[in-house]
Protein backbone atom coordinates (compact mmCIF):
# COMPACT_ATOMS: atom_id res chain seq x y z
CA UNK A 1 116.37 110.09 -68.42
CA UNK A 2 116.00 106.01 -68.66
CA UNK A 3 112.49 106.71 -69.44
CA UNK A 4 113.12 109.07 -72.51
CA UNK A 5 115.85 107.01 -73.67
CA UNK A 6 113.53 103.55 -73.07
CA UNK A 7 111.25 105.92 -75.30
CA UNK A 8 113.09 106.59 -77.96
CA UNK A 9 114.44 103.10 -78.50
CA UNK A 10 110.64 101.66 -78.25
CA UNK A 11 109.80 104.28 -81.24
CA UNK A 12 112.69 103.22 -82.95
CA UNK A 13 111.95 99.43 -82.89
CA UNK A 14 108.28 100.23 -83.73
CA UNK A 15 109.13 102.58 -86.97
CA UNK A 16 111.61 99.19 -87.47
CA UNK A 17 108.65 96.25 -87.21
CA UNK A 18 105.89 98.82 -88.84
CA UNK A 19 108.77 99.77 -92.28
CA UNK A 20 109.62 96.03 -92.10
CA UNK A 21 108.07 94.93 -95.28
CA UNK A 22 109.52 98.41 -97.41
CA UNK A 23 112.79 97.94 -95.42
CA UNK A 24 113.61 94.71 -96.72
CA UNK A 25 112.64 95.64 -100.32
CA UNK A 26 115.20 98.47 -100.64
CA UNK A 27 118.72 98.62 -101.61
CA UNK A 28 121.23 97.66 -98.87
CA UNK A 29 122.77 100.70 -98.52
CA UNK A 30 119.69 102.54 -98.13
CA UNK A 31 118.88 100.10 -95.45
CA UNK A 32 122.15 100.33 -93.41
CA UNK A 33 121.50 104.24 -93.83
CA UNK A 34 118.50 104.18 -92.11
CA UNK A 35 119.59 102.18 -89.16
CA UNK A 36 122.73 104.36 -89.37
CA UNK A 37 120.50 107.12 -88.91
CA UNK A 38 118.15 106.16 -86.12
CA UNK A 39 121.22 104.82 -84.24
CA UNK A 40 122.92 108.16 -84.31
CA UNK A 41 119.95 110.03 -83.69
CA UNK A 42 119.94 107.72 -80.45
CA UNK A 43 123.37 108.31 -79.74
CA UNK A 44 122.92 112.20 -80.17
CA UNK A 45 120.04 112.60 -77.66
CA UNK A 46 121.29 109.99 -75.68
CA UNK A 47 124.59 112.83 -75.10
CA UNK A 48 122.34 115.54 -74.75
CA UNK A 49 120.32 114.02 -72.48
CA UNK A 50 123.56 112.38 -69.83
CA UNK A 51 125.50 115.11 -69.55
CA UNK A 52 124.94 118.64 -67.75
CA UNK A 53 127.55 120.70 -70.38
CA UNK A 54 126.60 119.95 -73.96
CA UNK A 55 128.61 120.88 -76.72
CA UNK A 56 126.48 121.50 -79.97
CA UNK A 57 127.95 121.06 -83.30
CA UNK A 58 127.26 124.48 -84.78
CA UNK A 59 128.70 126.27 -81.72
CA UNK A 60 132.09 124.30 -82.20
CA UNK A 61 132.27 124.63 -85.83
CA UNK A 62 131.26 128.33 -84.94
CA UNK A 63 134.97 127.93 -83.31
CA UNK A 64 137.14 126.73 -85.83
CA UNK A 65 135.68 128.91 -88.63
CA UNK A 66 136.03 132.24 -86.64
CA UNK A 67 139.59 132.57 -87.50
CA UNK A 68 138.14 132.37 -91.25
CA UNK A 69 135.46 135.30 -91.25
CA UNK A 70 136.60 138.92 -91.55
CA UNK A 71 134.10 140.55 -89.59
């Protein structure tokens, strides 16, 4: 798991240093957004990856909006 995780932080940092010229000459937000992303993409499989039990997004969602479909 370290290793996948070492991985995917590695590819991170080298889409990071390889963007670093076109990251600095966007806007700000669309800067933050893109580190927002990566780190939450990192977080994600970072979940999926820890623990045995995952719970996916759709399949809770799936949960709540039962009540709200007729058939």
């Amino acid at each position: 798991m370290i290793k996948l995780l070492g991985l995917y932080i590695l590819a991170a940092i080298l889409v990071i240093l390889i963007d670093r010229k076109v990251m600095r000459d966007i806007p700000g937000i669309n800067r933050w957004m893109a580190y927002i992303l990566l780190a939450g993409g990192f977080g994600i499989w970072a979940y999926c990856l820890q623990f045995g039990h995952v719970v996916y997004g759709s399949v809770l969602a799936g949960h709540y909006l039962d009540k709200f479909v007729p058939f």
